[in-house]
PDB file of N, CA and C in Angstrom:
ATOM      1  N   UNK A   1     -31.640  37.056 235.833  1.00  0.00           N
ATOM      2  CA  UNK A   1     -31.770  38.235 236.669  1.00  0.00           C
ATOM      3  C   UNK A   1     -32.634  39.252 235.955  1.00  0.00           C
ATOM      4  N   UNK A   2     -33.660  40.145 236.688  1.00  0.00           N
ATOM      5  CA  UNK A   2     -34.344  40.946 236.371  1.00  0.00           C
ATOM      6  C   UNK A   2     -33.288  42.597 236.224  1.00  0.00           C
ATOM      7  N   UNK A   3     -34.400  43.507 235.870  1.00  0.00           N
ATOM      8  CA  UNK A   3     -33.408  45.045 235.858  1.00  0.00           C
ATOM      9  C   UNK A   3     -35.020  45.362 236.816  1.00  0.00           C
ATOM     10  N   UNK A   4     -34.174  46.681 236.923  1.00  0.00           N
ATOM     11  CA  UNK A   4     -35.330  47.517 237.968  1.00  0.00           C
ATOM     12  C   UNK A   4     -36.608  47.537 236.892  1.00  0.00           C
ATOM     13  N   UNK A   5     -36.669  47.813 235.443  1.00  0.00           N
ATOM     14  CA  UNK A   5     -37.782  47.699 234.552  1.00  0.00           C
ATOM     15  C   UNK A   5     -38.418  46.255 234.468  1.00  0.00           C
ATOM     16  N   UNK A   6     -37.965  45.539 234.814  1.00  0.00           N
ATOM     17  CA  UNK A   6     -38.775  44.334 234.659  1.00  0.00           C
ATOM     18  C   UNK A   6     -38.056  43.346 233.471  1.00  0.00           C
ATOM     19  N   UNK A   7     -37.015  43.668 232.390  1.00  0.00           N
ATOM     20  CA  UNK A   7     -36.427  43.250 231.505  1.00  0.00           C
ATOM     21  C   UNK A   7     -35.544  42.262 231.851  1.00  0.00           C
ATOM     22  N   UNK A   8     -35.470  41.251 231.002  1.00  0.00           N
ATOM     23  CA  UNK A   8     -33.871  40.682 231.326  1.00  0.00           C
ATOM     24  C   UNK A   8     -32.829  41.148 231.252  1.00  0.00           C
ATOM     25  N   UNK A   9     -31.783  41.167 231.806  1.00  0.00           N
ATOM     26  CA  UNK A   9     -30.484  41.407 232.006  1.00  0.00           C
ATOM     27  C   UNK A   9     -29.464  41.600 230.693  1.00  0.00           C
ATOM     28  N   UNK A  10     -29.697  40.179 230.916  1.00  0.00           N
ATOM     29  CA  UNK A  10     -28.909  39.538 230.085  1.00  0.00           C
ATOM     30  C   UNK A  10     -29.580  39.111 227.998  1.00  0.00           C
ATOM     31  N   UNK A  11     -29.678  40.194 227.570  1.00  0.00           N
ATOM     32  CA  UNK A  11     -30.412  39.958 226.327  1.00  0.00           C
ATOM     33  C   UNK A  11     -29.405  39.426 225.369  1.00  0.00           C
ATOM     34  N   UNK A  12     -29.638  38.750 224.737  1.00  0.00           N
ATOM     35  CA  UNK A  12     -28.406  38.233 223.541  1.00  0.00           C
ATOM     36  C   UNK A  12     -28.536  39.287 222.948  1.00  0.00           C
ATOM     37  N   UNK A  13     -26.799  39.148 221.740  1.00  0.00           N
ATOM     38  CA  UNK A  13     -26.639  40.275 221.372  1.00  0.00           C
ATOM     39  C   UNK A  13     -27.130  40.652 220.128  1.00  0.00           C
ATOM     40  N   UNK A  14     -27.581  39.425 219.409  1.00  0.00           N
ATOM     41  CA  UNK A  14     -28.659  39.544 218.005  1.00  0.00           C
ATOM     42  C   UNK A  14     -29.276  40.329 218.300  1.00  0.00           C
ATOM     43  N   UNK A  15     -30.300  39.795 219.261  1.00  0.00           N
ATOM     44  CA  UNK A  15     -31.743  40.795 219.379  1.00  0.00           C
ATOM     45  C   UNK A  15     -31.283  42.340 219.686  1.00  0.00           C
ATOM     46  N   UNK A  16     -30.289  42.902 220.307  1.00  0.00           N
ATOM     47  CA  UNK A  16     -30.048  44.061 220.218  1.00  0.00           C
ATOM     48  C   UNK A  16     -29.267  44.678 219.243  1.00  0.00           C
ATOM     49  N   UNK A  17     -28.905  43.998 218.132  1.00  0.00           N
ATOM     50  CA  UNK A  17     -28.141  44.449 216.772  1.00  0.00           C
ATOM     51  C   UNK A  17     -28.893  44.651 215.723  1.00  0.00           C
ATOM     52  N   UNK A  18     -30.210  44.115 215.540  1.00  0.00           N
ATOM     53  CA  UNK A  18     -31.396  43.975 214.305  1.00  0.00           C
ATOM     54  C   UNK A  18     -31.958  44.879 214.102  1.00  0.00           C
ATOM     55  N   UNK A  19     -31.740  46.157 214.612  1.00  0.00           N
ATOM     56  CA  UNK A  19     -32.009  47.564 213.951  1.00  0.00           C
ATOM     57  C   UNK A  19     -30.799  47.870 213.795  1.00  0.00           C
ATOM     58  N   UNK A  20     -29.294  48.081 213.950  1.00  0.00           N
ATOM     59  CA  UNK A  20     -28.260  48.294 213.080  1.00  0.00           C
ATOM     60  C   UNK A  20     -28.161  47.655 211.972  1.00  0.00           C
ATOM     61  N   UNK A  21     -28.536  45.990 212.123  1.00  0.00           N
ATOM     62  CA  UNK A  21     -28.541  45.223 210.876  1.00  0.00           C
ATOM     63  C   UNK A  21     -29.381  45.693 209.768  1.00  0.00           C
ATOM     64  N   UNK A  22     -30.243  45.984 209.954  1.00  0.00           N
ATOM     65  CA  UNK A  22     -31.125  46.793 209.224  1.00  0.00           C
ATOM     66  C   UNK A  22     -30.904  48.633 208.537  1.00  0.00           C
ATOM     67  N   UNK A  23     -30.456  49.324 209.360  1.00  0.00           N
ATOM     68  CA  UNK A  23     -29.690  50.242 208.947  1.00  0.00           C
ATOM     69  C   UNK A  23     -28.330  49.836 208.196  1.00  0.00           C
ATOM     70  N   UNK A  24     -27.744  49.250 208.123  1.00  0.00           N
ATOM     71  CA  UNK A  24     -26.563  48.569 207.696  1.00  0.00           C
ATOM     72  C   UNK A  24     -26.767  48.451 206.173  1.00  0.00           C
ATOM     73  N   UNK A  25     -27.814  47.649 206.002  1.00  0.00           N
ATOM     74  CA  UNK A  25     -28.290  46.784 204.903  1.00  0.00           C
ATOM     75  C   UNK A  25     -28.974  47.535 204.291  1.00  0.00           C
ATOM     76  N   UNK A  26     -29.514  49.143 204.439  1.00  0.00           N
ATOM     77  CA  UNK A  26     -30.314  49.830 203.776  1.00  0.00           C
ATOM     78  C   UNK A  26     -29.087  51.016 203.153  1.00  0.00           C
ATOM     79  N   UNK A  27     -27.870  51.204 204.109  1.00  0.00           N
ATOM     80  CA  UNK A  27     -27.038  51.497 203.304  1.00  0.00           C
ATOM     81  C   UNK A  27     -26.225  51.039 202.540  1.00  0.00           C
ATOM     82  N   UNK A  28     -26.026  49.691 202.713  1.00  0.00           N
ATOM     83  CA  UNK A  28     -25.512  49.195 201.282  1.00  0.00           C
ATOM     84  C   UNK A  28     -26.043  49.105 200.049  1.00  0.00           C
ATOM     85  N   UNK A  29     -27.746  48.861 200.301  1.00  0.00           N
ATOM     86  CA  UNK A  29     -28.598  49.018 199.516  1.00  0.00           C
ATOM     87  C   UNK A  29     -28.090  50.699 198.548  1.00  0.00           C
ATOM     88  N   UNK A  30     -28.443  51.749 199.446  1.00  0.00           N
ATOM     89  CA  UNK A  30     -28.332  52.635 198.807  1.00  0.00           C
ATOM     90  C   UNK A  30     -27.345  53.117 198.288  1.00  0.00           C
ATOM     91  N   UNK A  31     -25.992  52.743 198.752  1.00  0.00           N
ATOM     92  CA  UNK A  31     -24.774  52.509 198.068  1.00  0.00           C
ATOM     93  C   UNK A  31     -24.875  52.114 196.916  1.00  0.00           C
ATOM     94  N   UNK A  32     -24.949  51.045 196.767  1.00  0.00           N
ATOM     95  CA  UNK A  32     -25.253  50.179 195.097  1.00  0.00           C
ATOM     96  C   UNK A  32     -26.413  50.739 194.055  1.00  0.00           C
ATOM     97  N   UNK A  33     -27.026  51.183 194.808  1.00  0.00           N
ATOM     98  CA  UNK A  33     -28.220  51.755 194.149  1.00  0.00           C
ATOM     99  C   UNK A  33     -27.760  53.205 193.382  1.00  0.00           C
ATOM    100  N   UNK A  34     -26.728  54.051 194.100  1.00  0.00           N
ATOM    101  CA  UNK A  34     -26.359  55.059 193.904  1.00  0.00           C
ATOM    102  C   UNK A  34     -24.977  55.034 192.768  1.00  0.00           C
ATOM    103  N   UNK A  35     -24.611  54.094 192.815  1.00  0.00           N
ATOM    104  CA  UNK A  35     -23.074  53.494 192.097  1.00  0.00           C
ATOM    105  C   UNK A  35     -23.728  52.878 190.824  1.00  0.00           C
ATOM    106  N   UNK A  36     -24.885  52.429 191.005  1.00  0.00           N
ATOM    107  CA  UNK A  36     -25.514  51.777 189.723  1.00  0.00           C
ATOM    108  C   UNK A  36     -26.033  53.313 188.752  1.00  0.00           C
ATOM    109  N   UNK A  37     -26.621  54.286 189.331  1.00  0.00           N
ATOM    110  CA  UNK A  37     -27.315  55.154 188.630  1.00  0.00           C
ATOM    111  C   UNK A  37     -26.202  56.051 188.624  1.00  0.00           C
ATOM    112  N   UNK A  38     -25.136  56.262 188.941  1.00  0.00           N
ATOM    113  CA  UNK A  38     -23.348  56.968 188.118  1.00  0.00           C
ATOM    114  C   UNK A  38     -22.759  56.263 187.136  1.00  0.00           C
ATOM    115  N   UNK A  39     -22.647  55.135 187.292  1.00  0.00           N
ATOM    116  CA  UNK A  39     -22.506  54.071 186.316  1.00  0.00           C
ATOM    117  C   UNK A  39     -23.258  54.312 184.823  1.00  0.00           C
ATOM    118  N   UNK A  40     -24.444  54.367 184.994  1.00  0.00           N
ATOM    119  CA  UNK A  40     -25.877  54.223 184.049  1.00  0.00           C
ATOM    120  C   UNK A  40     -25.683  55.673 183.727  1.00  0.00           C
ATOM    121  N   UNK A  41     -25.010  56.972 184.302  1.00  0.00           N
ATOM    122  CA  UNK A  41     -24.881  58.256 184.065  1.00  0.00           C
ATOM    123  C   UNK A  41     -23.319  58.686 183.228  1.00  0.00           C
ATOM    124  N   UNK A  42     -22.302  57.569 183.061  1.00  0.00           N
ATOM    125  CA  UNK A  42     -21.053  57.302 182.195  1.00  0.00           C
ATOM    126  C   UNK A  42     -21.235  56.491 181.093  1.00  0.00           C
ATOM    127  N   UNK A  43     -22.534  55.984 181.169  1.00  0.00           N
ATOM    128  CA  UNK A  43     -22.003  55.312 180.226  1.00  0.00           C
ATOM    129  C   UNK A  43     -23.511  56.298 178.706  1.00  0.00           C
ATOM    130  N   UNK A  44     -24.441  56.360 179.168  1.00  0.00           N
ATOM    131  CA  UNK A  44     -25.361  57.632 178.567  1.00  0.00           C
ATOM    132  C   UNK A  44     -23.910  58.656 177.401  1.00  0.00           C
ATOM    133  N   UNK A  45     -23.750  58.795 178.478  1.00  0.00           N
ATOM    134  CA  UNK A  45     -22.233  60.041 178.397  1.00  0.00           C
ATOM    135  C   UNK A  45     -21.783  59.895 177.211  1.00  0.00           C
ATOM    136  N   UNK A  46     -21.209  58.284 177.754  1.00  0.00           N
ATOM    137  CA  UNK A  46     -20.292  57.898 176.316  1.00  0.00           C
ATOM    138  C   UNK A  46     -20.877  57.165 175.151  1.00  0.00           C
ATOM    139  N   UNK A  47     -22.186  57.050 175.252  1.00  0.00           N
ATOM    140  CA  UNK A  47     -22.520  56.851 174.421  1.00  0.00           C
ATOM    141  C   UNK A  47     -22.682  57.751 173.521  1.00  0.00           C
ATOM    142  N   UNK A  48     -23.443  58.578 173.788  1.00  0.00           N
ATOM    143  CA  UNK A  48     -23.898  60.179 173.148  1.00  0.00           C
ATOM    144  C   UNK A  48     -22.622  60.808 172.545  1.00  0.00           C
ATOM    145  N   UNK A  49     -21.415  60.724 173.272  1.00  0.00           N
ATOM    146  CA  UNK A  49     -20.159  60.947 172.467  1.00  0.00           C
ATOM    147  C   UNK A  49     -19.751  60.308 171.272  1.00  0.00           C
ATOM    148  N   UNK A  50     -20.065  58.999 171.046  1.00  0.00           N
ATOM    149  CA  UNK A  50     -19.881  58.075 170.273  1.00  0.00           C
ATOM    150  C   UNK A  50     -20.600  58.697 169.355  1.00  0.00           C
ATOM    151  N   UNK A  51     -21.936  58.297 169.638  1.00  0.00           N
ATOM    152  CA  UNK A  51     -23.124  58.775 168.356  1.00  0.00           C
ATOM    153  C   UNK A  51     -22.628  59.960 167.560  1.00  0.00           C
ATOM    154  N   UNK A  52     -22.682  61.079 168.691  1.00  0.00           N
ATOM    155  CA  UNK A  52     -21.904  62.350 167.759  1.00  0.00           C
ATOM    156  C   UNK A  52     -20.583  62.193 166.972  1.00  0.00           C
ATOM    157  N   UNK A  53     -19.825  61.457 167.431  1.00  0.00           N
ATOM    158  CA  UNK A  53     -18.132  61.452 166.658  1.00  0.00           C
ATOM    159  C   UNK A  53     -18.551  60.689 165.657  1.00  0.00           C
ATOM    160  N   UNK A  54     -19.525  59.300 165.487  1.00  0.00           N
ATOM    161  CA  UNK A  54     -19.653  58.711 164.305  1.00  0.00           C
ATOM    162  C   UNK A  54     -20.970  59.596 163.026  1.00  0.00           C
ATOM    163  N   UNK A  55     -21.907  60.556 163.841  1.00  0.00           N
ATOM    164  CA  UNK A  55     -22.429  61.695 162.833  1.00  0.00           C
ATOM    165  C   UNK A  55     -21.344  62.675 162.611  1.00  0.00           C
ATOM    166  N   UNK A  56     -20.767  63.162 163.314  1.00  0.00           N
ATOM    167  CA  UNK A  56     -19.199  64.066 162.518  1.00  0.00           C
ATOM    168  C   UNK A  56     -18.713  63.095 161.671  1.00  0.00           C
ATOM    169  N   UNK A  57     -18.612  62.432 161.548  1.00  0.00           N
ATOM    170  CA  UNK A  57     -17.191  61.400 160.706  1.00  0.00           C
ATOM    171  C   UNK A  57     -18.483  61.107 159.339  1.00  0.00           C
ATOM    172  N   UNK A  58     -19.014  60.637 159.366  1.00  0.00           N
ATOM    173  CA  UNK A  58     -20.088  61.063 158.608  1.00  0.00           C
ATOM    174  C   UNK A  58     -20.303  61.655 157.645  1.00  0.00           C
ATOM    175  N   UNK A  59     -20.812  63.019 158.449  1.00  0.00           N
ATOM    176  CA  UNK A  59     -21.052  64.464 157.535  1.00  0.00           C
ATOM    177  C   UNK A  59     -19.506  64.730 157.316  1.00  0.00           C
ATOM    178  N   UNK A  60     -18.630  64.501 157.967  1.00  0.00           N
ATOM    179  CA  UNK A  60     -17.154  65.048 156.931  1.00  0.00           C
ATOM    180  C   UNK A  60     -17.086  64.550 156.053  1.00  0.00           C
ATOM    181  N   UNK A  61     -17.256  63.286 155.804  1.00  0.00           N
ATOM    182  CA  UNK A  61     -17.163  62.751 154.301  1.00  0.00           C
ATOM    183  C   UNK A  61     -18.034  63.115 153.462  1.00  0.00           C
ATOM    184  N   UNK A  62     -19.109  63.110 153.592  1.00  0.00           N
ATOM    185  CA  UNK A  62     -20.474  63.385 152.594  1.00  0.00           C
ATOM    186  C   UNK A  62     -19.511  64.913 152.785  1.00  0.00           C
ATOM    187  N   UNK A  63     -19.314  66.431 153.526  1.00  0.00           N
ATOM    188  CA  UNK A  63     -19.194  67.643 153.136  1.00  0.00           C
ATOM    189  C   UNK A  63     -17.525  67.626 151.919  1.00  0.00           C
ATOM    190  N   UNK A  64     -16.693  66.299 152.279  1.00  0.00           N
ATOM    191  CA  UNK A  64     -15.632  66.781 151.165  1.00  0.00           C
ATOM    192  C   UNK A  64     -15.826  65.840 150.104  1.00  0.00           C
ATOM    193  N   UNK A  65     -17.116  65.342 149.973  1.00  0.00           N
ATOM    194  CA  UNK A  65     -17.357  64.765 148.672  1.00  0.00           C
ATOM    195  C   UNK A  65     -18.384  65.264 147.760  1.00  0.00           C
ATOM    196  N   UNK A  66     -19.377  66.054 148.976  1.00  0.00           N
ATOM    197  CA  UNK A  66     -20.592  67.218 147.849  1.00  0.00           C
ATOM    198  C   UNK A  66     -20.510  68.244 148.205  1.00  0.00           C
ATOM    199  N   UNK A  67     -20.029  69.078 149.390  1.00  0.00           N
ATOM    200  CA  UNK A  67     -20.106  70.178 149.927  1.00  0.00           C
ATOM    201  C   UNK A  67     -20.305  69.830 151.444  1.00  0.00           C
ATOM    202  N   UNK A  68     -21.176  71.221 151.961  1.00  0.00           N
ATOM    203  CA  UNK A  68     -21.277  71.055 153.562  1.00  0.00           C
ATOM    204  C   UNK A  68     -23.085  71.117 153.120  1.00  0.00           C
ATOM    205  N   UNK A  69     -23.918  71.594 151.705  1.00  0.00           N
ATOM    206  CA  UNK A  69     -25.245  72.018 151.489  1.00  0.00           C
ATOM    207  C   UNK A  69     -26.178  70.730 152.270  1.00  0.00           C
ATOM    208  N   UNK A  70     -24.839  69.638 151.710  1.00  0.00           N
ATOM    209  CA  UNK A  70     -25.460  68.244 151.617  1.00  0.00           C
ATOM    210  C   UNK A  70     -25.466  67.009 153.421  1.00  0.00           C
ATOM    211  N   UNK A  71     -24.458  68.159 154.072  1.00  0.00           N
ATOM    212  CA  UNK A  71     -24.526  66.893 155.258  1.00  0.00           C
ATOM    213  C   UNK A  71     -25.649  67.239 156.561  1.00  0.00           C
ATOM    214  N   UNK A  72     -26.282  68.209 156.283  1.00  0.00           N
ATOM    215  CA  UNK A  72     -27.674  68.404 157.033  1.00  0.00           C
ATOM    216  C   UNK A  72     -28.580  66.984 157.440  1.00  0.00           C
ATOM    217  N   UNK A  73     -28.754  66.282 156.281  1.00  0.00           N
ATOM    218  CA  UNK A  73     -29.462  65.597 156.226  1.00  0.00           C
ATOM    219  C   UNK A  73     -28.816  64.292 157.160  1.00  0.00           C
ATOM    220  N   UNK A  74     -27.561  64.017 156.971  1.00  0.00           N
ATOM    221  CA  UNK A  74     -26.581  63.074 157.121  1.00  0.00           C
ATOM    222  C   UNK A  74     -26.967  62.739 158.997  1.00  0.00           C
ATOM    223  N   UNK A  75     -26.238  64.623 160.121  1.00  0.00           N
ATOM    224  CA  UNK A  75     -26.707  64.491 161.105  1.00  0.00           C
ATOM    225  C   UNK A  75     -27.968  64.441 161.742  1.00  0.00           C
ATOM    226  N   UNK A  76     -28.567  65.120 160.448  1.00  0.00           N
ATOM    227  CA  UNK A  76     -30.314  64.621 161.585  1.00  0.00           C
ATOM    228  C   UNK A  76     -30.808  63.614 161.772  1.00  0.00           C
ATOM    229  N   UNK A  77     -30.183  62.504 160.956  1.00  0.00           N
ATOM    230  CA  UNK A  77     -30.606  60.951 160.669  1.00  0.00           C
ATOM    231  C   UNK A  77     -30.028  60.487 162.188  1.00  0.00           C
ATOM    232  N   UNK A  78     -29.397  61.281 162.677  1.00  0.00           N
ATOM    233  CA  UNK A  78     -27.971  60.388 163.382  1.00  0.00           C
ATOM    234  C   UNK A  78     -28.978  61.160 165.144  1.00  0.00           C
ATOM    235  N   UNK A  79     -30.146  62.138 164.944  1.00  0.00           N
ATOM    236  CA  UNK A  79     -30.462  62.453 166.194  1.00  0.00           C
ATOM    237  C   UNK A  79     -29.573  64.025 166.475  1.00  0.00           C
ATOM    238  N   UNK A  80     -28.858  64.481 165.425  1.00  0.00           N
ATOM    239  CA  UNK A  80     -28.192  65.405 166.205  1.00  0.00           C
ATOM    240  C   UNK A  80     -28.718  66.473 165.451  1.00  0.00           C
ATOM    241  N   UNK A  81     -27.303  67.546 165.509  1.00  0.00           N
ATOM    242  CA  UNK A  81     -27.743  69.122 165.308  1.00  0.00           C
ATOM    243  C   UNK A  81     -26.419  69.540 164.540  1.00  0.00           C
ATOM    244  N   UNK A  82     -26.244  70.046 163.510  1.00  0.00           N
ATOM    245  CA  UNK A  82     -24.980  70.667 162.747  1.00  0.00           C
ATOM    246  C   UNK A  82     -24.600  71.579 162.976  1.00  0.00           C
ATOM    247  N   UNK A  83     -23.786  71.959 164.021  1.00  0.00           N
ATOM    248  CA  UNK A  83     -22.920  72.994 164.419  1.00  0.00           C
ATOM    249  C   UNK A  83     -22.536  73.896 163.406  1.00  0.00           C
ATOM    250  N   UNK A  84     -21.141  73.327 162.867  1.00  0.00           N
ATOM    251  CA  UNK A  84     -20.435  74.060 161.751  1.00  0.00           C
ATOM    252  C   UNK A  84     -20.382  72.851 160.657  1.00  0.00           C
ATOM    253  N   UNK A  85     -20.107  73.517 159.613  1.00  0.00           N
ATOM    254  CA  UNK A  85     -19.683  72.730 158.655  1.00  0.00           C
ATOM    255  C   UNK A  85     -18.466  73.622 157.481  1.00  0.00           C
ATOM    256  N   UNK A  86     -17.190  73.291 157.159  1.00  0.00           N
ATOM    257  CA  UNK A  86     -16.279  74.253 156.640  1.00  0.00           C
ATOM    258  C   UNK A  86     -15.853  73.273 155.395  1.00  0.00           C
ATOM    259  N   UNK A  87     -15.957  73.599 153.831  1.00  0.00           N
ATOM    260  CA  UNK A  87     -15.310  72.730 153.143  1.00  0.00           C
ATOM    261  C   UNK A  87     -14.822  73.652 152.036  1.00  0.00           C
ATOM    262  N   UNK A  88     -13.156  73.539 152.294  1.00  0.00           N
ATOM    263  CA  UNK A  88     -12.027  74.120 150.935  1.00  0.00           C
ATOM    264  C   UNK A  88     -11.405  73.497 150.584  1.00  0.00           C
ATOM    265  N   UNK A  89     -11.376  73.257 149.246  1.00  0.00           N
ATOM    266  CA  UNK A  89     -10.103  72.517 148.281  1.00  0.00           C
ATOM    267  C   UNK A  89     -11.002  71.027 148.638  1.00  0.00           C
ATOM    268  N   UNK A  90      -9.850  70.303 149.205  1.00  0.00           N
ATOM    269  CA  UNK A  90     -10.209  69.097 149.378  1.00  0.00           C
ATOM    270  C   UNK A  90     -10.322  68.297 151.167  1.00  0.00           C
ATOM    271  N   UNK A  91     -10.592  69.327 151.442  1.00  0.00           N
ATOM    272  CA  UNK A  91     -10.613  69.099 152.669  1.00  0.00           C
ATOM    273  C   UNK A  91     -11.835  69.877 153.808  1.00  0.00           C
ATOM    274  N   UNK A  92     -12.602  69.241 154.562  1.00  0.00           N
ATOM    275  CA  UNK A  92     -13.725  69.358 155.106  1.00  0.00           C
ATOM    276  C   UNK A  92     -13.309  69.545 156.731  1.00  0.00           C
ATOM    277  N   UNK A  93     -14.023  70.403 157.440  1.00  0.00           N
ATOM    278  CA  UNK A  93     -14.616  70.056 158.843  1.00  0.00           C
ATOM    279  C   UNK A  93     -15.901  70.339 159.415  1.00  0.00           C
ATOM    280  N   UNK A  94     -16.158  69.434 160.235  1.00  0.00           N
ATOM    281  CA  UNK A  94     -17.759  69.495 160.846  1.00  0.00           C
ATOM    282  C   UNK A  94     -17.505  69.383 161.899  1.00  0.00           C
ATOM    283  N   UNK A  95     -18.160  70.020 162.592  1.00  0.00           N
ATOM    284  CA  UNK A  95     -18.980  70.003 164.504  1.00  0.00           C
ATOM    285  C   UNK A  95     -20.258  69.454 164.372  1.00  0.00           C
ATOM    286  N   UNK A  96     -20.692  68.348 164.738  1.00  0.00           N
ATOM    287  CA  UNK A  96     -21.965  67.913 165.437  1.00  0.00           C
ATOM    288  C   UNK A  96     -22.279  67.840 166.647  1.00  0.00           C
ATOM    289  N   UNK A  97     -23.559  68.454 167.173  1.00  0.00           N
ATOM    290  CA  UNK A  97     -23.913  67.925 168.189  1.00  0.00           C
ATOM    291  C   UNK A  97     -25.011  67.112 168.675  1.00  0.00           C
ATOM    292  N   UNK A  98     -25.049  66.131 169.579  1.00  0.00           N
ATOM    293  CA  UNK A  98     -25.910  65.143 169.534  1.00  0.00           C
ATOM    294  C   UNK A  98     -26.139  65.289 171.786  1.00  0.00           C
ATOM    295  N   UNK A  99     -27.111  65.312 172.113  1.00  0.00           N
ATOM    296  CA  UNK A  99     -27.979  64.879 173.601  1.00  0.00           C
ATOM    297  C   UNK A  99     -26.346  65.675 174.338  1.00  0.00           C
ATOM    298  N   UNK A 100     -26.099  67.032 174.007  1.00  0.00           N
ATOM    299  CA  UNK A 100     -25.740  68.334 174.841  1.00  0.00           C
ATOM    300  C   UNK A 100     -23.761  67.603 174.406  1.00  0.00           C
ATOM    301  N   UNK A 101     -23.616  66.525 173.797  1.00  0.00           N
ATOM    302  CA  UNK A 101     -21.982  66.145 173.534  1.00  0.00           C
ATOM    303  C   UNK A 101     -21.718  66.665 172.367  1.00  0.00           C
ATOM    304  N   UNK A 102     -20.442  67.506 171.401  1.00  0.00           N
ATOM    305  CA  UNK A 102     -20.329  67.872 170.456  1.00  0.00           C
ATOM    306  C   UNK A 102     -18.961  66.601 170.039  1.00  0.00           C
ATOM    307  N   UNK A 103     -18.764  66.796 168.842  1.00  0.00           N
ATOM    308  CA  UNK A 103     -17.878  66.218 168.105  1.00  0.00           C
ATOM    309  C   UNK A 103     -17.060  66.711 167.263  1.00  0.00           C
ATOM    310  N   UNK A 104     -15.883  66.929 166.655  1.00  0.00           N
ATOM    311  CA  UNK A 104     -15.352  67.255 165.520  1.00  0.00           C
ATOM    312  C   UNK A 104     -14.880  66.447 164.242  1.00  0.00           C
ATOM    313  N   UNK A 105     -15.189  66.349 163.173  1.00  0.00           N
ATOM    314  CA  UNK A 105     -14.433  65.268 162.499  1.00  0.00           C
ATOM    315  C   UNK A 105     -13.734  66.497 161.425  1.00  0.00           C
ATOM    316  N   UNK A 106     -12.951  65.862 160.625  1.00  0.00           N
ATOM    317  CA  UNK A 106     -12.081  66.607 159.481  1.00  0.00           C
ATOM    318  C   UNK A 106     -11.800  65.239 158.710  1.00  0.00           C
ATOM    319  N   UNK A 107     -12.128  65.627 157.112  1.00  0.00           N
ATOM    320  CA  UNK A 107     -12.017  64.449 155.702  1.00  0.00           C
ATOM    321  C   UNK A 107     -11.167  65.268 155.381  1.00  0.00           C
ATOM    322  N   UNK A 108     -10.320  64.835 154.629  1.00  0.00           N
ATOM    323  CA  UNK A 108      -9.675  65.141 152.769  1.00  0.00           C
ATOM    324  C   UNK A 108     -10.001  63.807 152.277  1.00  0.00           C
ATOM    325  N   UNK A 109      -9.672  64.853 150.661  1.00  0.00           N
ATOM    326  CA  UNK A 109      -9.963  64.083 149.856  1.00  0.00           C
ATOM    327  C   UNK A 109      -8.774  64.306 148.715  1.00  0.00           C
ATOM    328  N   UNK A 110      -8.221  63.099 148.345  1.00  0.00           N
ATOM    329  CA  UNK A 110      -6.988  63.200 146.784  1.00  0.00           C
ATOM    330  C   UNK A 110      -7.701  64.370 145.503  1.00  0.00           C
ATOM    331  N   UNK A 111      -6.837  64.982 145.195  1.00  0.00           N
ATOM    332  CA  UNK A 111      -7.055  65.855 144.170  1.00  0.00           C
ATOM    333  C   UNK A 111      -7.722  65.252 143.381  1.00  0.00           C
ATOM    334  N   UNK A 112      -7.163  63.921 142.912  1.00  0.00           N
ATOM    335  CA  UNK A 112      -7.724  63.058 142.085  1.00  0.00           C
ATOM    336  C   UNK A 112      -8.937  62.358 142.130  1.00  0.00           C
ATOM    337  N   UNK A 113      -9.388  62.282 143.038  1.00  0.00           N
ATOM    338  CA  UNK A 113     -10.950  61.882 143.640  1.00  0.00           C
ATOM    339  C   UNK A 113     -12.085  63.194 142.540  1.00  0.00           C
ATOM    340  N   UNK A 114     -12.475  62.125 141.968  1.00  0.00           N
ATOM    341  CA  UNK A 114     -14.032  63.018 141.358  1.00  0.00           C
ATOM    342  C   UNK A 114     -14.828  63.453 142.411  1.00  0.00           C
TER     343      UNK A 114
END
C-alpha cells in the first residue's frame, strides 16, 4: 500500500531505527570516552600523591640525619617543591609538594644514631 506521499506504508522497523542506532552508539561512545578521561584524571591524582609522600619520606630522613640545609636537593630530584622543613633533637618534619599534591612525612632518629 502506498501513503498519500507516495511512500510505503509499511517500512520495516530497522530502516526507521538507524538514526537512533546511531545516536545510541555515539553516546555510549561518549560515555566511555568520558569515564576513560576521569579514570586517567584519578589515577594522575594518585600518582602525584605518591611521588610527593615518597619525596617527604625522603627529605625526612636525609633532614633528621643532616639537618633540613640538606633535603632541598633530595625534593627537587623527586620534581617537587619544599614546603617546610622542621628538625629538633632527633626528630624531623617535612611538607613537600609535588604537580599542586602536598605530603607530610616525620623521621626520628635513636639518640644513639651518629
Amino acid at each position: 500500500a502506498l501513503s498519500q506521499t507516495g511512500g510505503e506504508v509499511g517500512m520495516s522497523m530497522s530502516e526507521n531505527d538507524r538514526g537512533q542506532a546511531t545516536v545510541l552508539m555515539l553516546a555510549v561512545v561518549g560515555l566511555v570516552v568520558g569515564s576513560a578521561l576521569g579514570v586517567q584524571a584519578v589515577v594522575a591524582t594518585l600518582v602525584s600523591q605518591a611521588r610527593a609522600q615518597s619525596a617527604a619520606d625522603a627529605a625526612a630522613l636525609r633532614a633528621v640525619t643532616v639537618g633540613c640545609g640538606a633535603v632541598t636537593d633530595v625534593v627537587e630530584s623527586a620534581g617537587g617543591r619544599l614546603v617546610s622543613c622542621e628538625a629538633r633533637g632527633f626528630d624531623a618534619v617535612v611538607v613537600v609538594e609535588i604537580a599542586g599534591r602536598s605530603a607530610t612525612a616525620r623521621a626520628s632518629r635513636s639518640p644513639r644514631s651518629p
